[in-house]
Structure formats: structure tokens, C-alpha cells
C-alpha atoms as a PDB file:
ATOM      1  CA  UNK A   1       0.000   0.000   0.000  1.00  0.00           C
ATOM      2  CA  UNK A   2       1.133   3.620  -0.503  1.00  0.00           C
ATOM      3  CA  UNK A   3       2.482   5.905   1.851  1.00  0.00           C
ATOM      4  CA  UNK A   4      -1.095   7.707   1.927  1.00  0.00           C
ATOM      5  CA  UNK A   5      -3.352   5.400   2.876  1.00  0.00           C
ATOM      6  CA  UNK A   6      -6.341   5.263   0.203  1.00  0.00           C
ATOM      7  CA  UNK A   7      -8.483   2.180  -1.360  1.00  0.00           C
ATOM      8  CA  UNK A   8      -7.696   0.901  -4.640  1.00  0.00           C
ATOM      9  CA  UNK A   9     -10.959   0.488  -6.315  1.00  0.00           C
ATOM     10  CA  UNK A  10      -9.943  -0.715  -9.902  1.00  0.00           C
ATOM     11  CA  UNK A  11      -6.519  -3.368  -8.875  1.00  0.00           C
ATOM     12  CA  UNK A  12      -4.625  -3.944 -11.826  1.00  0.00           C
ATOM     13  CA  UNK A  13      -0.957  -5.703 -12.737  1.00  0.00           C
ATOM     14  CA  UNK A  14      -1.048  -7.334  -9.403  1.00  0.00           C
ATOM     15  CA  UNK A  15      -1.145 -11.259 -10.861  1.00  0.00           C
ATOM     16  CA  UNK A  16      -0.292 -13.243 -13.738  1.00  0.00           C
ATOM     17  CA  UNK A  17      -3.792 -13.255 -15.019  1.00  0.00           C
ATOM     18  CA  UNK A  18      -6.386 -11.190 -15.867  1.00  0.00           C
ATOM     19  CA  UNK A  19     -10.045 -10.750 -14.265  1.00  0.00           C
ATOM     20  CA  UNK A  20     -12.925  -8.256 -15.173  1.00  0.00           C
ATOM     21  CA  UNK A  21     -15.342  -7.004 -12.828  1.00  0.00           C
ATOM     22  CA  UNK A  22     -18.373  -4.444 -12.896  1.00  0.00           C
ATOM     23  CA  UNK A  23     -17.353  -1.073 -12.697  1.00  0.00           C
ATOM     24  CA  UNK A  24     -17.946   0.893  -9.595  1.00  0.00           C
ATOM     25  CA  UNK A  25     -18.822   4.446 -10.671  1.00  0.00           C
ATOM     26  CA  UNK A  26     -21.695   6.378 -12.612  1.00  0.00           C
ATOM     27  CA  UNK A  27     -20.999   7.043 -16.044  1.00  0.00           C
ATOM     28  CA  UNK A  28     -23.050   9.936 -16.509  1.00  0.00           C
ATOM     29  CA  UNK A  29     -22.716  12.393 -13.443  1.00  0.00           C
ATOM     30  CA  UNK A  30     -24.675  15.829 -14.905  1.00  0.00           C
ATOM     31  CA  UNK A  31     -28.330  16.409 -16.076  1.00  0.00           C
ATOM     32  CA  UNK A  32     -29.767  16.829 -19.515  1.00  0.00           C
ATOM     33  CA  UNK A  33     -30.411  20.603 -18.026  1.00  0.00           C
ATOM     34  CA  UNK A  34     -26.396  21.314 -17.091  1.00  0.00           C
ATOM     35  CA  UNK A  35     -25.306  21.890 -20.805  1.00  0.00           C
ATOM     36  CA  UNK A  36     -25.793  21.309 -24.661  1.00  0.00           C
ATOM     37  CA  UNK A  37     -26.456  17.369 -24.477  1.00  0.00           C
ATOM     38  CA  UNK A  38     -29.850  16.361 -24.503  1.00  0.00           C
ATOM     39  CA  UNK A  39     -31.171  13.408 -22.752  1.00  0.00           C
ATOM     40  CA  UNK A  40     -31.166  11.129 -25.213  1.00  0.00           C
ATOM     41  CA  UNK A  41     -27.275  12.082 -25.669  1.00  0.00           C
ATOM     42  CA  UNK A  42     -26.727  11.679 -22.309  1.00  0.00           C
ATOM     43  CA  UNK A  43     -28.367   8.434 -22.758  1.00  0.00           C
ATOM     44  CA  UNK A  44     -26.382   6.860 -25.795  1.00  0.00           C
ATOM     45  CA  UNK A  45     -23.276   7.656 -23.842  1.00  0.00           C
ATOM     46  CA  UNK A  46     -24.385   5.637 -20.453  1.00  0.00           C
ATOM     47  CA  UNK A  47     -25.210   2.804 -22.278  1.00  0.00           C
ATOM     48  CA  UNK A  48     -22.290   2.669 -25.719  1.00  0.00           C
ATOM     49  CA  UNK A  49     -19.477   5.013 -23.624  1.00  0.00           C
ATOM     50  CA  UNK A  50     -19.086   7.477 -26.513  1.00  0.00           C
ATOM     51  CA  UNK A  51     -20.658   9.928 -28.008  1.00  0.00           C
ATOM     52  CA  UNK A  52     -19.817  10.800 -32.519  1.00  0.00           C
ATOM     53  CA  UNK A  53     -20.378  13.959 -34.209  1.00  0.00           C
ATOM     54  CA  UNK A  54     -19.492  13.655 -37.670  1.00  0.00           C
ATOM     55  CA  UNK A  55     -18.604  17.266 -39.053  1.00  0.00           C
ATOM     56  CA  UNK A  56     -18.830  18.861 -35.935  1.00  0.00           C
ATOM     57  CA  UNK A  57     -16.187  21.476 -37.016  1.00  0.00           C
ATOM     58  CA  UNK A  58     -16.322  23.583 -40.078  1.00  0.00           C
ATOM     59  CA  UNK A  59     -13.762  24.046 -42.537  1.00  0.00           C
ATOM     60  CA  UNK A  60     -12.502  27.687 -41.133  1.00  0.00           C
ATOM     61  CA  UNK A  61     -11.910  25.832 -37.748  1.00  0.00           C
ATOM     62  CA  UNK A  62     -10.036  23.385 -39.318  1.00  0.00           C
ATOM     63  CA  UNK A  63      -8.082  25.125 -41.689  1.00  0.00           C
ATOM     64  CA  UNK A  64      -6.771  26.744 -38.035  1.00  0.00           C
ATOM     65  CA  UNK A  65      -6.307  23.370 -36.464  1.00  0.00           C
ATOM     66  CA  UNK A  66      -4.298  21.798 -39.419  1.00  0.00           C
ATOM     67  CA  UNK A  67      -1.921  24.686 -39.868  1.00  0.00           C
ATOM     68  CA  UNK A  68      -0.871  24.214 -35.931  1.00  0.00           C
ATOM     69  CA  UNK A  69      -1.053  20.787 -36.460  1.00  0.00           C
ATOM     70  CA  UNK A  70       1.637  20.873 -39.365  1.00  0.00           C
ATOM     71  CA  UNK A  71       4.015  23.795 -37.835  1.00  0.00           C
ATOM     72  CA  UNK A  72       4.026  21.544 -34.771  1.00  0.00           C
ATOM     73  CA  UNK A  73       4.743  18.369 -36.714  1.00  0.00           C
ATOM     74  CA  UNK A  74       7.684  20.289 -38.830  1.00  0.00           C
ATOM     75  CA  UNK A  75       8.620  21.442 -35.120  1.00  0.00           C
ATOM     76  CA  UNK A  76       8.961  18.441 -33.952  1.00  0.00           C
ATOM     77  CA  UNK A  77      10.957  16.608 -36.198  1.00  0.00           C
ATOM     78  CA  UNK A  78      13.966  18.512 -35.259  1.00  0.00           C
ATOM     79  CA  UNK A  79      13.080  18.410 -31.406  1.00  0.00           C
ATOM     80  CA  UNK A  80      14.281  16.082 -29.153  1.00  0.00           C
ATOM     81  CA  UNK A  81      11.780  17.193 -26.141  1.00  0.00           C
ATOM     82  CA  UNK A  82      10.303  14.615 -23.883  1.00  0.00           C
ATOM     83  CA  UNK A  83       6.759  15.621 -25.468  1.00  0.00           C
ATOM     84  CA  UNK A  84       7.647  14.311 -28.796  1.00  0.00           C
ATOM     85  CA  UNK A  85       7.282  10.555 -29.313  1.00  0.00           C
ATOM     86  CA  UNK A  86       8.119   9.064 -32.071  1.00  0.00           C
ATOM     87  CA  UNK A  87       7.427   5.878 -34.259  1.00  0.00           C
ATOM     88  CA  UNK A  88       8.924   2.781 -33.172  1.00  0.00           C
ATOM     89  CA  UNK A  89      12.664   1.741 -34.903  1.00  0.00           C
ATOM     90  CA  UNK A  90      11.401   5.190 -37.335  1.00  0.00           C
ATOM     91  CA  UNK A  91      12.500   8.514 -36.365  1.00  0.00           C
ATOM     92  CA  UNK A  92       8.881   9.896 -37.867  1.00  0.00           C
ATOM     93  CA  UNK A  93       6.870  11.681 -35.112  1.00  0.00           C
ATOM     94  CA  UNK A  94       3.731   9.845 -33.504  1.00  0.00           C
ATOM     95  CA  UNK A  95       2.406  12.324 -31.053  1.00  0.00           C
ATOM     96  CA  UNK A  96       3.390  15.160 -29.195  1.00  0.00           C
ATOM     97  CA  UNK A  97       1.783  15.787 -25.424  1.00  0.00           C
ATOM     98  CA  UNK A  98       0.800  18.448 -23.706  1.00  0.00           C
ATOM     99  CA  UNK A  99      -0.484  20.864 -26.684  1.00  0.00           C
ATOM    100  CA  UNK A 100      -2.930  23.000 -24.303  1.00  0.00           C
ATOM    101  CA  UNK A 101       0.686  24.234 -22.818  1.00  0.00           C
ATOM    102  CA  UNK A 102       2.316  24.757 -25.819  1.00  0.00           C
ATOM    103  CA  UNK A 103      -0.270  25.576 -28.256  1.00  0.00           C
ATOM    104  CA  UNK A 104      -2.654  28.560 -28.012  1.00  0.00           C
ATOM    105  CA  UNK A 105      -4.503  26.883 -30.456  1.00  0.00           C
ATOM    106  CA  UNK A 106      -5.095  24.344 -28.993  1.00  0.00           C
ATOM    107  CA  UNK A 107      -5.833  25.288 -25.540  1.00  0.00           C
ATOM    108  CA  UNK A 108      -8.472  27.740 -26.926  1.00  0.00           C
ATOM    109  CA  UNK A 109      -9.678  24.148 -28.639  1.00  0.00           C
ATOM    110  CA  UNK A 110      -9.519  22.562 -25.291  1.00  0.00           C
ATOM    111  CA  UNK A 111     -11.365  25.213 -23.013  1.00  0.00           C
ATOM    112  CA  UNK A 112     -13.961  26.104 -25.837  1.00  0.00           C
ATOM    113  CA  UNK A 113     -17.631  25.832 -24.606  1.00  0.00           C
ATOM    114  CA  UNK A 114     -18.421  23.397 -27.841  1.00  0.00           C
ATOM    115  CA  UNK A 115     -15.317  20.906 -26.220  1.00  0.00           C
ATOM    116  CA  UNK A 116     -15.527  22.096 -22.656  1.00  0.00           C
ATOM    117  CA  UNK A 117     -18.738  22.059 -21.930  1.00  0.00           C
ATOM    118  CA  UNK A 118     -19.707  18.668 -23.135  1.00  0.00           C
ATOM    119  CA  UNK A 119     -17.345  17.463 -20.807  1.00  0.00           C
ATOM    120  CA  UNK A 120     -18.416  19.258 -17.585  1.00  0.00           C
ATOM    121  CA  UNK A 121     -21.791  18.487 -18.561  1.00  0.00           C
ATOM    122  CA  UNK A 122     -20.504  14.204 -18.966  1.00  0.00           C
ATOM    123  CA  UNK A 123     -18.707  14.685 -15.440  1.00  0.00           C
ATOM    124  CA  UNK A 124     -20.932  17.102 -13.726  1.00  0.00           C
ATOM    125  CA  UNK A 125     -18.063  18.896 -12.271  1.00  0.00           C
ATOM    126  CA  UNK A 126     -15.259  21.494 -13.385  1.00  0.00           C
ATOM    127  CA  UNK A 127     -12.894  19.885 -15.016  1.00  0.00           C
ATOM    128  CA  UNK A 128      -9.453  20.447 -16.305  1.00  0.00           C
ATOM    129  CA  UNK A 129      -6.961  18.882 -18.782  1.00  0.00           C
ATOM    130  CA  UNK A 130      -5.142  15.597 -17.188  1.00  0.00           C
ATOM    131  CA  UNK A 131      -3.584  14.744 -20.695  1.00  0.00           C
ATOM    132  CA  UNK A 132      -3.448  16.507 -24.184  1.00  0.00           C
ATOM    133  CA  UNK A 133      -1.802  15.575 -27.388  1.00  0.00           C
ATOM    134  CA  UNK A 134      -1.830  15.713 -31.091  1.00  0.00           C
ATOM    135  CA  UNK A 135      -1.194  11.960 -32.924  1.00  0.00           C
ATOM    136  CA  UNK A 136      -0.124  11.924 -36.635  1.00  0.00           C
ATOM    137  CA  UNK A 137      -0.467   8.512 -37.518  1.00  0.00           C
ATOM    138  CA  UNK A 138       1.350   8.799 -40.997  1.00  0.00           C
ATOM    139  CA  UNK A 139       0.321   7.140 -44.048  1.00  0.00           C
ATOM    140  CA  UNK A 140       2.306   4.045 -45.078  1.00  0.00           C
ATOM    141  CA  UNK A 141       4.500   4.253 -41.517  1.00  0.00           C
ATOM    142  CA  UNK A 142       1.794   4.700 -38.579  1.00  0.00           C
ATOM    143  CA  UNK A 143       1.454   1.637 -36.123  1.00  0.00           C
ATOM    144  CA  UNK A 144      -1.317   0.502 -34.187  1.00  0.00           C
ATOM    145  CA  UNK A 145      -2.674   1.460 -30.893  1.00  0.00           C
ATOM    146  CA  UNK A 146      -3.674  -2.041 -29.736  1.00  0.00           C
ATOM    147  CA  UNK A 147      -6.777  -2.768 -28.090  1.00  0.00           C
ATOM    148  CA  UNK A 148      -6.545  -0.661 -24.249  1.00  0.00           C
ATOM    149  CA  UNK A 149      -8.497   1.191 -21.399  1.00  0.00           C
ATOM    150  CA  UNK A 150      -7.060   4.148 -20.801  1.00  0.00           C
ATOM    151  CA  UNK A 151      -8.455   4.535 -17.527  1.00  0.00           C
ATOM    152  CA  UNK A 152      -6.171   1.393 -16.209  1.00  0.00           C
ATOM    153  CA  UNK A 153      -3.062   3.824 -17.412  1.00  0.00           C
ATOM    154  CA  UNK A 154      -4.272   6.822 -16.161  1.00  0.00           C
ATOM    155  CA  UNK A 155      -5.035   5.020 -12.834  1.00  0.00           C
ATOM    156  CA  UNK A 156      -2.231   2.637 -12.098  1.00  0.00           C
ATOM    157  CA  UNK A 157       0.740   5.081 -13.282  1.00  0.00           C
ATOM    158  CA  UNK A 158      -0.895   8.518 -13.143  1.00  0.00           C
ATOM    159  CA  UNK A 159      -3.027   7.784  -9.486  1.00  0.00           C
ATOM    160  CA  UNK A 160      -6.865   8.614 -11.302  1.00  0.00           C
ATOM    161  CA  UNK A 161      -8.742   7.434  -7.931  1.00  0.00           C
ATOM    162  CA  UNK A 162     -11.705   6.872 -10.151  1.00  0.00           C
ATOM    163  CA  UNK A 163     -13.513   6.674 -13.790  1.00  0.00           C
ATOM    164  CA  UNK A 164     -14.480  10.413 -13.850  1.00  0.00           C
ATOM    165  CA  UNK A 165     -13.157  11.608 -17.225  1.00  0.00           C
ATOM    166  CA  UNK A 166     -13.920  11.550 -20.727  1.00  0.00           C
ATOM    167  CA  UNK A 167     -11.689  12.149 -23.986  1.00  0.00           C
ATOM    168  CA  UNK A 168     -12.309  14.260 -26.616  1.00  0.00           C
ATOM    169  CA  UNK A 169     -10.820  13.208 -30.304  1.00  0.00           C
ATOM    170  CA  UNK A 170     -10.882  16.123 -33.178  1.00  0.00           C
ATOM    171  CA  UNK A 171     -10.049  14.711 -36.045  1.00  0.00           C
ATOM    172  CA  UNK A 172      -8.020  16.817 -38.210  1.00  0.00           C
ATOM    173  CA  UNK A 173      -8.181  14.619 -41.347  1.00  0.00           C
ATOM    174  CA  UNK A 174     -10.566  12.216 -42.420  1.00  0.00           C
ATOM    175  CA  UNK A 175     -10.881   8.568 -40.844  1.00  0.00           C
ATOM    176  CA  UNK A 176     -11.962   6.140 -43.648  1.00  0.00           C
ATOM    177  CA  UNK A 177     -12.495   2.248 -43.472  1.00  0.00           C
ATOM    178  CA  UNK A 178      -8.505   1.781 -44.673  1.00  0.00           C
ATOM    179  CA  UNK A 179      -6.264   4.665 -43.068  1.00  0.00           C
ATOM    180  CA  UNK A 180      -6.649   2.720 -39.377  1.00  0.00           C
ATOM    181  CA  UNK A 181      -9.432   4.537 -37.637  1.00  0.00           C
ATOM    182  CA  UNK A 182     -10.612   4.103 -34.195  1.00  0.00           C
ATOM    183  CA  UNK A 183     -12.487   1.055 -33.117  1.00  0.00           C
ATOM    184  CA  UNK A 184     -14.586   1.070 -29.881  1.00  0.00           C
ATOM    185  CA  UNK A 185     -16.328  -1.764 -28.354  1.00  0.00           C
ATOM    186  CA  UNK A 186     -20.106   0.162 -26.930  1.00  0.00           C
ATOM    187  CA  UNK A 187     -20.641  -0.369 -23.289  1.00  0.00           C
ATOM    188  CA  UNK A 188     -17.158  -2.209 -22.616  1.00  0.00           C
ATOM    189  CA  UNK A 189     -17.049   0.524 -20.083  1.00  0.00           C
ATOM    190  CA  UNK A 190     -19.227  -1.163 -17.986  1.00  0.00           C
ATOM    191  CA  UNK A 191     -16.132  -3.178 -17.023  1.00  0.00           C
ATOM    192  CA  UNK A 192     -12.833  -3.623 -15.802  1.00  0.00           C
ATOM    193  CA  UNK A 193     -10.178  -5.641 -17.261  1.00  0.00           C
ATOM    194  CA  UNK A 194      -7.830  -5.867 -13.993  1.00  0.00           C
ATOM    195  CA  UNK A 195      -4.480  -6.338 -16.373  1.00  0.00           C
ATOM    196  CA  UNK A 196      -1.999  -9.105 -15.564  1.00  0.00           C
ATOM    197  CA  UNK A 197       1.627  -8.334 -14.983  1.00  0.00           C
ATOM    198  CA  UNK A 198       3.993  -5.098 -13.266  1.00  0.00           C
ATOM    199  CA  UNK A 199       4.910  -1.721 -14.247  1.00  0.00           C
ATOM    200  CA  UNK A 200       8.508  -1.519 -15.262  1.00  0.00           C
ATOM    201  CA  UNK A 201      10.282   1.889 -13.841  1.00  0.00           C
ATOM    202  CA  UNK A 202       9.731   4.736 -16.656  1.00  0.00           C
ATOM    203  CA  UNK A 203       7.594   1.993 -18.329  1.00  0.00           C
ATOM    204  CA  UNK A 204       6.005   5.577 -20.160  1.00  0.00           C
ATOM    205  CA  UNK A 205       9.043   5.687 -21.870  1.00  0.00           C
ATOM    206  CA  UNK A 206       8.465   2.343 -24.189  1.00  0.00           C
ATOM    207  CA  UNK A 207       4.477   2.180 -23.775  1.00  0.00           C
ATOM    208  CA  UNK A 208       4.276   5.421 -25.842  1.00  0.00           C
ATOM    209  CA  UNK A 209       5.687   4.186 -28.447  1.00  0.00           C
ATOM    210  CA  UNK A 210       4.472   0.756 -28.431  1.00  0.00           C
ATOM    211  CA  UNK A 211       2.634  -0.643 -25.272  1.00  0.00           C
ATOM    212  CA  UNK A 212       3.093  -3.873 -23.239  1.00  0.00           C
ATOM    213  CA  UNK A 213       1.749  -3.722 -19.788  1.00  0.00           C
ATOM    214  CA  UNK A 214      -1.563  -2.230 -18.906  1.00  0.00           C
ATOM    215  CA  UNK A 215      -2.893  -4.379 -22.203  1.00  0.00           C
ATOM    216  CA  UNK A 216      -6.094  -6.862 -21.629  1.00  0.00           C
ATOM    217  CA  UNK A 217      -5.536 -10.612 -22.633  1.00  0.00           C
ATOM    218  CA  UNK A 218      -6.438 -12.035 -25.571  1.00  0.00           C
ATOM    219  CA  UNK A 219      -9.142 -13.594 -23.231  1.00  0.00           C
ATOM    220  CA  UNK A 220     -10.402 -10.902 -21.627  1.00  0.00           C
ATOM    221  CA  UNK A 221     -10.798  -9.360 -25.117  1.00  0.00           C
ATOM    222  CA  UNK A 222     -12.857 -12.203 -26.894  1.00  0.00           C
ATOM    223  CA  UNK A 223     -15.069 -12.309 -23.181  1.00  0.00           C
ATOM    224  CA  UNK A 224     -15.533  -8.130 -24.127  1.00  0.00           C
ATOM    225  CA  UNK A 225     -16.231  -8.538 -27.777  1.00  0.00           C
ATOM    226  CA  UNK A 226     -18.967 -11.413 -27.385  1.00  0.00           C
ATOM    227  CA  UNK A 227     -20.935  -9.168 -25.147  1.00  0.00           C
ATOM    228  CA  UNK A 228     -20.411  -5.330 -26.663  1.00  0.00           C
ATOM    229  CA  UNK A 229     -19.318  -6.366 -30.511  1.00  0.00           C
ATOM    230  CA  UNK A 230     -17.036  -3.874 -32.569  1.00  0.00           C
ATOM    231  CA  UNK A 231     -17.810  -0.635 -34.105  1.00  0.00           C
ATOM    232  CA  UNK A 232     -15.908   1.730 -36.209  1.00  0.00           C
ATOM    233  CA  UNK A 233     -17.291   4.705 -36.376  1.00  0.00           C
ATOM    234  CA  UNK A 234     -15.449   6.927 -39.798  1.00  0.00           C
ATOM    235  CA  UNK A 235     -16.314  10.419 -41.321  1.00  0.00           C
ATOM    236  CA  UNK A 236     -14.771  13.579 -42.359  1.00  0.00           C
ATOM    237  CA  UNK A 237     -12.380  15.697 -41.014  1.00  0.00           C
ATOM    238  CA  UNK A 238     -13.861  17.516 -38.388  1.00  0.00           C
ATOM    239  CA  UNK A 239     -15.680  15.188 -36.718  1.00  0.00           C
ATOM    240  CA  UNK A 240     -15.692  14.848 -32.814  1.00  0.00           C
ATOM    241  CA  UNK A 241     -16.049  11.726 -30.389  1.00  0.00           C
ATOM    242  CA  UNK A 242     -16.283  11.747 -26.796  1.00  0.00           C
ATOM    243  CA  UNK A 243     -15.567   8.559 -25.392  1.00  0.00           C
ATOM    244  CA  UNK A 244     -15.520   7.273 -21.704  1.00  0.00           C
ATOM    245  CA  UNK A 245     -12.271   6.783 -20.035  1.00  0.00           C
ATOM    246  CA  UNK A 246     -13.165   3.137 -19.482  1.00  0.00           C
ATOM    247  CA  UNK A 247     -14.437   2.200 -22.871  1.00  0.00           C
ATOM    248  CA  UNK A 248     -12.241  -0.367 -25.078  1.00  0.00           C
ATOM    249  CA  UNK A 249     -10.606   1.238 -27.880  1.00  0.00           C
ATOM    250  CA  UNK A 250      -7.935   0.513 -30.443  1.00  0.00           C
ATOM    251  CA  UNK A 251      -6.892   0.974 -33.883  1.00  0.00           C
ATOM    252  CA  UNK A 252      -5.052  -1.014 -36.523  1.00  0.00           C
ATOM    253  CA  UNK A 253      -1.785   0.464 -38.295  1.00  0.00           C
ATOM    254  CA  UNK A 254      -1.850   2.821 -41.521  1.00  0.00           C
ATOM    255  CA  UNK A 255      -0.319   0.934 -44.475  1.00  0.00           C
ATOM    256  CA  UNK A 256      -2.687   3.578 -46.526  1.00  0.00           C
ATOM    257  CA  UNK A 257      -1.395   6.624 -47.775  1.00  0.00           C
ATOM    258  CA  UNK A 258      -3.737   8.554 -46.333  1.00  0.00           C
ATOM    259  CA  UNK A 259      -2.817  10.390 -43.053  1.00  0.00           C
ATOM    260  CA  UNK A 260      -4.876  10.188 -39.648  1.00  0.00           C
ATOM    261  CA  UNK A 261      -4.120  13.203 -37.488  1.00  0.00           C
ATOM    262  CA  UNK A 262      -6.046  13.887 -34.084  1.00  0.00           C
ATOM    263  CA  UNK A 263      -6.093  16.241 -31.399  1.00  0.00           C
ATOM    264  CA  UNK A 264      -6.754  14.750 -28.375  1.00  0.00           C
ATOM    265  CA  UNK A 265      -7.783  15.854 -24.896  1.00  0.00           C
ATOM    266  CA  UNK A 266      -8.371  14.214 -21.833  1.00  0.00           C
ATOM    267  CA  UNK A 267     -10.699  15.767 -19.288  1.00  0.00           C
ATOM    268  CA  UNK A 268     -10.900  14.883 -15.147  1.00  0.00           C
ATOM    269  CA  UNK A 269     -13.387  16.035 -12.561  1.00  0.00           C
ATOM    270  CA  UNK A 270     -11.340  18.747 -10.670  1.00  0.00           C
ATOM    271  CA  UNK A 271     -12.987  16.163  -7.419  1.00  0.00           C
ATOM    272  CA  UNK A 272     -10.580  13.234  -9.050  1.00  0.00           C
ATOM    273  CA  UNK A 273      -7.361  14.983  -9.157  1.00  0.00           C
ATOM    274  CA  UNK A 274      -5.074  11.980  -8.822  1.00  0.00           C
ATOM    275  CA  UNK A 275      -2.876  11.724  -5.600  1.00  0.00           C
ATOM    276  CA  UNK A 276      -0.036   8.647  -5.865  1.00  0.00           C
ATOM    277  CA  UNK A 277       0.073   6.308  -8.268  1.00  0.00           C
ATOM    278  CA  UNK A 278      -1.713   3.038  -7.537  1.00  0.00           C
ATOM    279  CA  UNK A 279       1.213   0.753  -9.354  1.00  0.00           C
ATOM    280  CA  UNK A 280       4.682   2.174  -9.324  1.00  0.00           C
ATOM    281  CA  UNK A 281       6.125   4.111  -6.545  1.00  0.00           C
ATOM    282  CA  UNK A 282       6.511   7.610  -8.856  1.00  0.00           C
ATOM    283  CA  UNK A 283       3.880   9.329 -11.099  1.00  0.00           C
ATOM    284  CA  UNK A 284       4.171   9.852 -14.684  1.00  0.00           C
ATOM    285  CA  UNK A 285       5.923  13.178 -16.055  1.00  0.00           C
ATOM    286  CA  UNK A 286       3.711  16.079 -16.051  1.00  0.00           C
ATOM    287  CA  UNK A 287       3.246  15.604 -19.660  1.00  0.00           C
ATOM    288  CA  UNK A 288       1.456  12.644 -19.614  1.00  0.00           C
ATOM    289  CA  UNK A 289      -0.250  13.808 -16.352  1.00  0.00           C
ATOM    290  CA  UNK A 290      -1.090  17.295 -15.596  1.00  0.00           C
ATOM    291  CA  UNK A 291      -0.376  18.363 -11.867  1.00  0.00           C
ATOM    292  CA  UNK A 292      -2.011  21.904 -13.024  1.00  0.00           C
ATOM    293  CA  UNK A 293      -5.635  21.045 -11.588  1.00  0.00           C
ATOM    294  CA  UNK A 294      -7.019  24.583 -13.137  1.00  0.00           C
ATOM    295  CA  UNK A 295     -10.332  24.376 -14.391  1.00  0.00           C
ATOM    296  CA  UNK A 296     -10.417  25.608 -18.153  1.00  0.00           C
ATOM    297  CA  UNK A 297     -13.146  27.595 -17.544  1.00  0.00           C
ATOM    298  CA  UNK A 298     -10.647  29.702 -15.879  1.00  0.00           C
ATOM    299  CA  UNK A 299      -8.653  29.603 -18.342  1.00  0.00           C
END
């Protein structure tokens, strides 16, 4: 147990095998009369554990977001910063973290009432940015993000007490059927895959480019997919989904040539502001987990 003495309600890399149990917190904690999402929104996303809005940003907006995204990109590729990860055995650049700092872009993106308030209304809280990044996913060299909660990673190395956040994924280029879009599995939230195995020391350092621990079995997977199926949802650039931090998600690699660029934010209840991490005896960098607990709306 840690030095502060606090329940572990979601376990995970403490044996050699998996096991899934019910999850233990709401999914929806705000009212259809807190912000823009109407009941039957607020509905879809207890039971599937996303929400998709296909075209949700016009092309003005975009033409802002892609320009950032490809100054940042070019940036990047002669940086060696911690925030910059790259492909793995390629020296082309996956993702770069913590945008809303370095980006005024993008933290306008991030604490806009369109993003924002979705999110506040999903958590029924303030909330502020745990993780931000922007993911490239090249065409011909981008790999895949296997299958994953992120909540397990946000709560065994970042110390998330509990499954109050949501993400929010802007795509900046189209996701077709080929170029490796995201697949979700609809109310996989509603459990926990307690992962098998440790957490090597600075295990963030290899997991962002390729990740080992923190992944559900094989088994656990086909027990997931029998009861929730597969979806994929695709459209233009400019679509949004808001997905809960507990749902299943992965994608397969790009061997298109078509790009698959993202800008990603992860919002947490300003009332689950992690303390210690529940696997390994440090945190993650503040990169890959804010210590800034600032709501955005003041910002």
C-alpha cells in the first residue's frame, strides 16, 4: 500500500492473469439541463461510452487546427523534447503531449464551450486537462494502438482514484475504413479488465511508443467482444467523439497513404485529481499527467 493510505478500487498488474469485474462508478454524473447534451445524448453515452459527431467542425476551424497541427509536426521533427514521441525503430513523429501548454490553439480548442462544456456536462463537475496531445499517424509508416483502457493507465501510473473523465478526439483529417481509424467496443465501459503483470520503472518511456503492460488478454478481449461487438465509427475531417475513459478502444496500423491526425484531450473532474500512483512508486511526467488542476473555464 502507498504511503497515503487510500483504497484501490480498480486493482490492476497485481497477478499473472487477468479478471474483469463491474465497474464501480456512474458514467453519466450531470443532467440533460447542465449543458448542450440532450437526454437522449446523455443516454447513448451511459449505455455505448461514446458519443460521434461527424462534421462537428467547419472548414474555417479546421483550416486553423491543421496549420498548428503541421508547424508543430515540422517542429517536432527537429526536437528532441520529452513531449515528442516518435514511431517505433522510425524517427517519424507519432504524437506530441501536452499541446494546451504549448499551443494557443489548442488550448483555446480545449477550453472552448463546444469541447468544454460537453465534458463538464458528462462529469458534472469542473474539469481540467489531465492529458493533451496531437497523434499523426502517418500514411504508409503509422502503427497501431492495440486494443486498451485508458483509464487502467491513467489510474495505475498517473493515481486517477476513479472513472471520472472523458476524452475528446478532433479529427483533423478524415478517418476512412482503410487509413486505421478508431475502433470502440459500446458499453465495454461497464467493465474492468484488472491487467496481468507489473509496471517496469519509466515503463512511459516504451508504452508510448508501443505498449506492453496495462494491455487486456487475448481472453479478456474475446469475453468483451462477445458481449459489446465492434464498431468503427469513420467520417470527415472535423468530426468529434467523446468517449468514456473506461471504454475499449484501439486501432489497426496505416499501411494507406492517407494520413490520420487527431487532437486529443483528456478531461478529469477537478474532485478526481489523482494523488499517488496506484502501481509504481513515482507518477508519470507532467506531460502525460497534468499536476495543473485549473479548471479551463478559468482559463
Amino acid at each position: 500500500m502507498n504511503a497515503i493510505q487510500e483504497q484501490d478500487f480498480y486493482p490492476s498488474r497485481y497477478s499473472t492473469e487477468d479478471a474483469i469485474s463491474e465497474r464501480k462508478d456512474p458514467v453519466v454524473y450531470g443532467k440533460a439541463e447542465d449543458g448542450p447534451l440532450s437526454r437522449d445524448e446523455l443516454d447513448s453515452y451511459e449505455r455505448d461510452g461514446f458519443l460521434f459527431y461527424p462534421g462537428f467542425f467547419g472548414e474555417e476551424d479546421l483550416r486553423a487546427f491543421k496549420a498548428e497541427l503541421d508547424r508543430m509536426c515540422e517542429e517536432g521533427r527537429h526536437s528532441d523534447a520529452d513531449e515528442v514521441i516518435r514511431e517505433p525503430g522510425s524517427d517519424i513523429v507519432r504524437s506530441i503531449f501536452a499541446v494546451h501548454e504549448s499551443s494557443k490553439v489548442f488550448r483555446a480548442l480545449a477550453s472552448s464551450p463546444r469541447i468544454a462544456g460537453r465534458a463538464q456536462q458528462l462529469l458534472g463537475d469542473d474539469v481540467y486537462v489531465h492529458q493533451s496531445r496531437i497523434n499523426y499517424k502517418p500514411g504508409f509508416k503509422g502503427k497501431e494502438f492495440y486494443w486498451h483502457s485508458d483509464f487502467e493507465t491513467w489510474h495505475v501510473e498517473d493515481g486517477v482514484p476513479r472513472m471520472r473523465m472523458v476524452s475528446c478526439a478532433i479529427w483533423l483529417t478524415e478517418n476512412n475504413d482503410v487509413n486505421g481509424p478508431v475502433m470502440f467496443m459500446p458499453g465495454s465501459h461497464k467493465w474492468f479488465v484488472h491487467c496481468s503483470g507489473g509496471t517496469p520503472e519509466d515503463h512511459y518511456r516504451q508504452s508510448l511508443r508501443k505498449q506492453e503492460f496495462g494491455v487486456p488478454s487475448n481472453r479478456s478481449m474475446a469475453w468483451l467482444e462477445e458481449r459489446c461487438g465492434i464498431v468503427q465509427p469513420t467520417g470527415p475531417a472535423g468530426s468529434v467523439v467523446f468517449f468514456e475513459c473506461n471504454t475499449m478502444h484501439g486501432s489497426n496500423g496505416n499501411i494507406t497513404p492517407y494520413p490520420r491526425s487527431n487532437a486529443f484531450f483528456v478531461f478529469n473532474s477537478v474532485r478526481n485529481a489523482p494523488r499517488h500512483a496506484f502501481g509504481p512508486k513515482e507518477l508519470r511526467p507532467h506531460m502525460l499527467g497534468s499536476r495543473d488542476f485549473t479548471p479551463v473555464s478559468q482559463w
